[in-house]
N, C-alpha and C. Protein backbone atom coordinates (compact mmCIF):
# COMPACT_ATOMS: atom_id res chain seq x y z
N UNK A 1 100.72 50.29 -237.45
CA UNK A 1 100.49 49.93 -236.05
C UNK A 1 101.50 50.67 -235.17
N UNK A 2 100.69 51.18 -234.19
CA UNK A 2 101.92 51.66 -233.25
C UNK A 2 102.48 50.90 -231.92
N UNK A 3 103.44 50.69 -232.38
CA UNK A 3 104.16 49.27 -231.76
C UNK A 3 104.02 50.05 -230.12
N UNK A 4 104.70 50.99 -229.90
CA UNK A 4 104.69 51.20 -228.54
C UNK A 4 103.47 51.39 -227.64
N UNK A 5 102.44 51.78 -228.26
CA UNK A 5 100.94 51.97 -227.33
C UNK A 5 100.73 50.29 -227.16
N UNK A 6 100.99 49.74 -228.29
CA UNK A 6 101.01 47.92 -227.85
C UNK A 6 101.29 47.45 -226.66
N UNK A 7 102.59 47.73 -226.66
CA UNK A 7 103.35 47.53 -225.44
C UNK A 7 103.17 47.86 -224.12
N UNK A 8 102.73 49.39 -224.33
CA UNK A 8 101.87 49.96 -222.81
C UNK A 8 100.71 49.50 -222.73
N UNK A 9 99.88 48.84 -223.55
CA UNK A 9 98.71 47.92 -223.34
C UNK A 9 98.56 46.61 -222.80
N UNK A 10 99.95 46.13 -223.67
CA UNK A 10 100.43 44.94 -223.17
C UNK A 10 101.03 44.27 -221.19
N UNK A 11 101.55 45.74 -220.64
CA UNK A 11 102.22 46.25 -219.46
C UNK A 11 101.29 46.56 -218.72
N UNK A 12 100.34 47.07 -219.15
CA UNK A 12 98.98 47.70 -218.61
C UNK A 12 98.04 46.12 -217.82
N UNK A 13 98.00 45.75 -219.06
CA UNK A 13 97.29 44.04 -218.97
C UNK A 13 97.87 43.24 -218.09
N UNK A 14 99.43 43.33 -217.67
CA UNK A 14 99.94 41.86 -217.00
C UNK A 14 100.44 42.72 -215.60
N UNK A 15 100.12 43.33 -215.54
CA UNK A 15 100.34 44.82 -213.74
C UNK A 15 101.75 44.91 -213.94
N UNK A 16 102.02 45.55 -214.56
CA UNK A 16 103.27 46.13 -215.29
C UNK A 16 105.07 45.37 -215.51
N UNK A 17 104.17 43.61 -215.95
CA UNK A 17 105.14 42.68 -216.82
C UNK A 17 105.18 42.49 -217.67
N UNK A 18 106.26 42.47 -218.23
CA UNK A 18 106.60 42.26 -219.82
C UNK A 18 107.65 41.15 -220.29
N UNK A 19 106.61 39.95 -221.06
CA UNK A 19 108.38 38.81 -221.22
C UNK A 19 108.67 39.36 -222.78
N UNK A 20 109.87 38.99 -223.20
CA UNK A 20 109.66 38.93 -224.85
C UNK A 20 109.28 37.91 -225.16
N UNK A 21 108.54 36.41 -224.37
CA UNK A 21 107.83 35.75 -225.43
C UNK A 21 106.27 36.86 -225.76
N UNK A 22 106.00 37.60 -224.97
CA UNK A 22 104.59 37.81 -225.17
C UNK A 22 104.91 39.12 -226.76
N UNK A 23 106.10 39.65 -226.13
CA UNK A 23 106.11 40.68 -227.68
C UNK A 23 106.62 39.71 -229.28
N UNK A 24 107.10 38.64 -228.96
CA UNK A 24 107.32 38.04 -229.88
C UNK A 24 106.17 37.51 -230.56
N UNK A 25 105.27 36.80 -229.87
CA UNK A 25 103.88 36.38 -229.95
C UNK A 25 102.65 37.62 -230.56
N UNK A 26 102.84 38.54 -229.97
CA UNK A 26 102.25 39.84 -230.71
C UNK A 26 102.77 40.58 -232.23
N UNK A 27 103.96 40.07 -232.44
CA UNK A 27 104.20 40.42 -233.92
C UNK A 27 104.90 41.92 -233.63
N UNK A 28 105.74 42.53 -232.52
CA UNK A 28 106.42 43.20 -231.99
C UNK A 28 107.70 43.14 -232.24
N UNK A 29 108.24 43.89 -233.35
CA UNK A 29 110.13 43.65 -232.76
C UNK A 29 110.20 44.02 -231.46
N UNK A 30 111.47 42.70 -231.10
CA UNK A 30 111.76 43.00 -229.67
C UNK A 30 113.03 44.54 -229.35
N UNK A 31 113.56 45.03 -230.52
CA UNK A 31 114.01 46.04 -230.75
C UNK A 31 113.45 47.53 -229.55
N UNK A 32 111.91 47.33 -229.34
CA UNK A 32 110.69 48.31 -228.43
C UNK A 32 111.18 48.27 -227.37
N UNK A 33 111.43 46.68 -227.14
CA UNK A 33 111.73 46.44 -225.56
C UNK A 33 113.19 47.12 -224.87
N UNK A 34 113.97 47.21 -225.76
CA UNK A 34 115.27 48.55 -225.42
C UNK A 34 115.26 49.87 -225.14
N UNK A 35 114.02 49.90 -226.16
CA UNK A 35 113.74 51.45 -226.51
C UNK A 35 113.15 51.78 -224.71
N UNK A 36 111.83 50.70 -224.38
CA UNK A 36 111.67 51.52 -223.38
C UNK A 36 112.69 51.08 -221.96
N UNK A 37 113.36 50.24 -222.10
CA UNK A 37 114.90 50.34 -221.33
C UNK A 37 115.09 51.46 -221.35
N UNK A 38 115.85 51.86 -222.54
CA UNK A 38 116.65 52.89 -222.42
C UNK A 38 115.71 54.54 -221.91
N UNK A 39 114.61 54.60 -222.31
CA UNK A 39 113.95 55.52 -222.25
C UNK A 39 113.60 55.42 -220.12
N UNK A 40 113.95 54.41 -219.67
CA UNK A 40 113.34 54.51 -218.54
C UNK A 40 111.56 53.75 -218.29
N UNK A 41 111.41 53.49 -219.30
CA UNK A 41 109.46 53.10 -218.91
C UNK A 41 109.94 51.54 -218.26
N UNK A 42 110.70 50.87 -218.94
CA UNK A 42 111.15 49.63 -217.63
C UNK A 42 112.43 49.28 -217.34
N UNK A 43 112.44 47.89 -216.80
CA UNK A 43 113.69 47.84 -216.23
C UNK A 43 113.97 46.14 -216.04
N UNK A 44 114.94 45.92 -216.70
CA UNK A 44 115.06 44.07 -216.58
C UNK A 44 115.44 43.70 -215.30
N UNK A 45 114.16 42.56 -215.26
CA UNK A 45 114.30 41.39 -214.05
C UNK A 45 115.49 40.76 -213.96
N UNK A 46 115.21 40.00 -215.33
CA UNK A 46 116.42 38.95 -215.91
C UNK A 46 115.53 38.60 -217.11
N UNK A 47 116.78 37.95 -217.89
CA UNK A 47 116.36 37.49 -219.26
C UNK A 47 114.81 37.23 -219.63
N UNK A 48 114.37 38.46 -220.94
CA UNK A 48 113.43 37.87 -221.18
C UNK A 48 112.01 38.19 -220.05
N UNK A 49 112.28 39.00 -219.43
CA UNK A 49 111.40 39.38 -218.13
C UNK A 49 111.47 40.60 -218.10
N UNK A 50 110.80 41.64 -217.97
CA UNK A 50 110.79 43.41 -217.61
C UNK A 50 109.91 43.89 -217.01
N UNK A 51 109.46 44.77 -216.11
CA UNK A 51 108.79 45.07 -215.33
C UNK A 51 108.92 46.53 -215.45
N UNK A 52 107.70 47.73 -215.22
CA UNK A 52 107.75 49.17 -215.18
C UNK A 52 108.76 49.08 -214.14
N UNK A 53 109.31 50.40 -214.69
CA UNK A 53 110.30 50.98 -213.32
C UNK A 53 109.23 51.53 -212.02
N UNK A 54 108.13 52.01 -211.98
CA UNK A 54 107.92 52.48 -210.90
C UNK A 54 107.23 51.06 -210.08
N UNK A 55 107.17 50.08 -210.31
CA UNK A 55 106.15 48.35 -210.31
C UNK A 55 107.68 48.24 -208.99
N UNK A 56 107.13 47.25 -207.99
CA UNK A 56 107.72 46.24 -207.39
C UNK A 56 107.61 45.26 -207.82
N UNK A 57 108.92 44.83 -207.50
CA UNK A 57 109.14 43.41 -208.44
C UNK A 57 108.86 42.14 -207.86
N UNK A 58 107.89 41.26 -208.22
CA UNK A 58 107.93 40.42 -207.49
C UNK A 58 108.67 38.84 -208.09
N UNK A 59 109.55 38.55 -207.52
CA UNK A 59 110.87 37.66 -207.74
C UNK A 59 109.65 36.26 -207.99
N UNK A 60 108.73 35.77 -207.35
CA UNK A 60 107.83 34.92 -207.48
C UNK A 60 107.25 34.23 -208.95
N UNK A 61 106.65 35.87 -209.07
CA UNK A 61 105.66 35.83 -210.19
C UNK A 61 106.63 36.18 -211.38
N UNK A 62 107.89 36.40 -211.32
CA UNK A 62 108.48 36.39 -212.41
C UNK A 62 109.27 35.09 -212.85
N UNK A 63 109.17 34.59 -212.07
CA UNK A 63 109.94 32.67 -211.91
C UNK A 63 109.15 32.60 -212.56
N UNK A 64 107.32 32.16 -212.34
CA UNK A 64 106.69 31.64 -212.93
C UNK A 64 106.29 32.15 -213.94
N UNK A 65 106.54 33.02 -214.19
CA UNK A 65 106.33 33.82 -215.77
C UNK A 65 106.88 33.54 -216.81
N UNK A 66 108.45 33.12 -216.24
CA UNK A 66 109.67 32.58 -217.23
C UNK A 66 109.26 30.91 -217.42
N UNK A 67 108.99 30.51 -216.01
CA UNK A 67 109.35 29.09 -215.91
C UNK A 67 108.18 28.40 -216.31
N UNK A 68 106.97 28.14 -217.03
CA UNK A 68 105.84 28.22 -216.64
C UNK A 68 106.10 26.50 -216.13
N UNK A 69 106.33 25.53 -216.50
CA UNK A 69 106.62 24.03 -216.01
C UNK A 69 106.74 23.68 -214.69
N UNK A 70 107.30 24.80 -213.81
CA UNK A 70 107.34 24.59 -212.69
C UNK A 70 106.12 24.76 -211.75
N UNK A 71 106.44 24.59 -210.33
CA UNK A 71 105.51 24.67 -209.49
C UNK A 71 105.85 25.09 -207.95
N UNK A 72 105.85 26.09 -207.02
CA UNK A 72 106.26 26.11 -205.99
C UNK A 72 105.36 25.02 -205.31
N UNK A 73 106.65 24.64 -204.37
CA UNK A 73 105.92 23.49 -203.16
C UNK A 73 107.09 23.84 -202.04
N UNK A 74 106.80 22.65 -201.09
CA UNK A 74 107.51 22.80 -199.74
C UNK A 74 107.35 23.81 -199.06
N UNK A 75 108.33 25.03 -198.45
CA UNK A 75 108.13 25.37 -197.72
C UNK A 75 107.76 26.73 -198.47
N UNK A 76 107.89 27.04 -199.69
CA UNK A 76 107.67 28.20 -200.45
C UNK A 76 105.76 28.24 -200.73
N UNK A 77 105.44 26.51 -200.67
CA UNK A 77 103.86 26.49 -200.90
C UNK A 77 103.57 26.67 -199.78
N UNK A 78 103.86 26.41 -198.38
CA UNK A 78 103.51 26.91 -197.23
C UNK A 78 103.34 28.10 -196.90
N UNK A 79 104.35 28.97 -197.45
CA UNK A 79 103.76 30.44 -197.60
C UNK A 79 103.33 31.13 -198.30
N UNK A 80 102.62 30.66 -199.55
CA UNK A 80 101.76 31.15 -200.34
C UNK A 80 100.63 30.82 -199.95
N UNK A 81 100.27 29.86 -199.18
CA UNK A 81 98.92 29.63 -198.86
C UNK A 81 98.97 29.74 -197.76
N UNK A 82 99.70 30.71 -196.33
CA UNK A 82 99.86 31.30 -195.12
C UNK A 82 99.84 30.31 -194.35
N UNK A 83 100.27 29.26 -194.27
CA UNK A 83 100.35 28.32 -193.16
C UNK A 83 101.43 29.03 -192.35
N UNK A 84 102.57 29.67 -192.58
CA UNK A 84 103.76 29.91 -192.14
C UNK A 84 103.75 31.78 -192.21
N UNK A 85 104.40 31.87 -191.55
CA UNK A 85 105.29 33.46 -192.03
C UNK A 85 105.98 34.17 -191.82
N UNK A 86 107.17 32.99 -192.73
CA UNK A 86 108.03 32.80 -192.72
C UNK A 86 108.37 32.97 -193.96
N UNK A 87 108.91 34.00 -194.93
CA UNK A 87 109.55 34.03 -195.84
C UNK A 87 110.49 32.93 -195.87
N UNK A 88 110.62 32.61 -197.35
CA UNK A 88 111.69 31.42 -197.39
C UNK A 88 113.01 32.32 -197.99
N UNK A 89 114.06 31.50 -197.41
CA UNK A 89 115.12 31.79 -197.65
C UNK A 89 115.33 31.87 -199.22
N UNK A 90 115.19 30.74 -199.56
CA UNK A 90 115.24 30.41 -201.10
C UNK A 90 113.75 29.51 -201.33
N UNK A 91 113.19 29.76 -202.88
CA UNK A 91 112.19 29.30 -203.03
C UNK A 91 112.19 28.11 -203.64
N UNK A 92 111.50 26.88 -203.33
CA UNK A 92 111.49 25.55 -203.63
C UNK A 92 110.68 25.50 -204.55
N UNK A 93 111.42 24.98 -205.73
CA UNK A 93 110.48 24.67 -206.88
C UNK A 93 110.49 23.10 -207.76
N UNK A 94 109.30 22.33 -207.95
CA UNK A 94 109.17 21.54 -208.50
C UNK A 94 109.12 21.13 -209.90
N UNK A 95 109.93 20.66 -210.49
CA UNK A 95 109.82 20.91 -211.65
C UNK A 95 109.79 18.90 -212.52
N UNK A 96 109.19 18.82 -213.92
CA UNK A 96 109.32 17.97 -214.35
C UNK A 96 110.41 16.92 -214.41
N UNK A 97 109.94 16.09 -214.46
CA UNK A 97 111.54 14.82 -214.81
C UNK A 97 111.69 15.16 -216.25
N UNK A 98 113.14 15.15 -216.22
CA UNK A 98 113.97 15.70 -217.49
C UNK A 98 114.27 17.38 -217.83
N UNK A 99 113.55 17.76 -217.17
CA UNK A 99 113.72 19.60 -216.59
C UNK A 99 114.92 20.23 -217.31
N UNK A 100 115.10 21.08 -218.15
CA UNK A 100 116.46 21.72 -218.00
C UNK A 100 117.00 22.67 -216.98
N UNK A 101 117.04 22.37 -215.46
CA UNK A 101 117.68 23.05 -214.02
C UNK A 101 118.40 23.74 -214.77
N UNK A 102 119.76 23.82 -214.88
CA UNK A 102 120.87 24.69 -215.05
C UNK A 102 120.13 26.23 -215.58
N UNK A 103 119.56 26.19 -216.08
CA UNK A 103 118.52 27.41 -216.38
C UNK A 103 118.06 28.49 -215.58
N UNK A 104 117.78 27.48 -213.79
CA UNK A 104 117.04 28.16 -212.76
C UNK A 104 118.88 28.54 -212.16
N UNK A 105 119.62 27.95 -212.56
CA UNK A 105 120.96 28.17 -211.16
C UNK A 105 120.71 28.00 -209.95
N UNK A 106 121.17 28.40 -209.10
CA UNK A 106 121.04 28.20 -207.62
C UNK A 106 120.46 29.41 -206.92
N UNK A 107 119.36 30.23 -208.04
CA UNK A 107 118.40 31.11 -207.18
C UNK A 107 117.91 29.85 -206.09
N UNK A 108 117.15 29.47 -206.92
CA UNK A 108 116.10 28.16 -205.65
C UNK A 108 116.54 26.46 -205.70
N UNK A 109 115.51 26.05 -204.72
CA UNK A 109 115.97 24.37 -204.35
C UNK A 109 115.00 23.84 -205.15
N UNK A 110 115.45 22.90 -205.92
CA UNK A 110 114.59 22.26 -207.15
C UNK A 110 114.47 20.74 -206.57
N UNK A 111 113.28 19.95 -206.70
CA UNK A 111 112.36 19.12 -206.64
C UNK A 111 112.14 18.28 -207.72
N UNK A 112 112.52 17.06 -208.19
CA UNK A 112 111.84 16.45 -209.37
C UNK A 112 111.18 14.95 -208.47
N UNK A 113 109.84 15.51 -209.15
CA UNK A 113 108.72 14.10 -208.37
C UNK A 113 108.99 12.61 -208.82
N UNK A 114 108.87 11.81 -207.68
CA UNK A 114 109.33 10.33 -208.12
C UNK A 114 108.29 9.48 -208.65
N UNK A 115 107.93 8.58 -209.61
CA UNK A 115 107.19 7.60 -209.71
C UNK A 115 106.57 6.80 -208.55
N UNK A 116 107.44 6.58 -207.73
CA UNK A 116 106.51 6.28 -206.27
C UNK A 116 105.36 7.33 -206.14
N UNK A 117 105.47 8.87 -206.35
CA UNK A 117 104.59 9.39 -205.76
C UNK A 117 103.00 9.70 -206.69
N UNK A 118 103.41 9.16 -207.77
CA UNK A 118 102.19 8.68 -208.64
C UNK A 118 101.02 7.77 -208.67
N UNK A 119 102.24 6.66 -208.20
CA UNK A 119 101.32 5.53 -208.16
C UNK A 119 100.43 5.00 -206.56
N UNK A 120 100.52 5.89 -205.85
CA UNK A 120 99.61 5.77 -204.67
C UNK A 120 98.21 5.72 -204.79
């Protein structure tokens, strides 16, 4: 198998993202994912996240790529669905009760939903 046409298939498929869960999941040493570091074909987001070098990065879709548990809301869901436009300063994200936060740091403002807001 040729691990690297994988990978440009793989990059090809997600508009030029790459996590290492997806090469891990494909039966890929993640060893490739340096190679095309170093070679220049991409370039790390952050952990576990890579994107082509010539791709804009979008800080969004790579949260949720990593994070999948979460959810933008507040004023970050306001401008995904154009009510506003207003880029947010920092992006508000909702995440489960019991969440491991320390994970996200203080990129964004994190949200955990209350039992009040269930039972309505």
């Amino acid at each position: 198998m040729d691990f690297k046409n994988e990978l440009y298939k793989q990059i090809d498929k997600n508009n030029g993202i790459l996590t290492t869960a997806e090469v891990t999941r494909l039966g890929i040493p993640r060893m490739y994912i340096q190679t095309l570091v170093k070679d220049g074909v991409l370039q790390t987001v952050e952990r576990g996240v890579y994107c082509r070098s010539d791709c804009f990065v979008d800080e969004m879709y790579c949260l949720q790529t990593k994070y999948k548990r979460t959810i933008f809301s507040h004023d970050t869901a306001l401008f995904l669905h154009n009510y506003t436009d207003r880029n947010p300063l920092q992006y508000s994200l909702t995440v489960p009760s019991g969440y491991n936060t320390k994970v996200l740091g203080n990129k964004v403002i994190m949200y955990t939903p209350s039992k009040k807001t269930f039972l309505q």
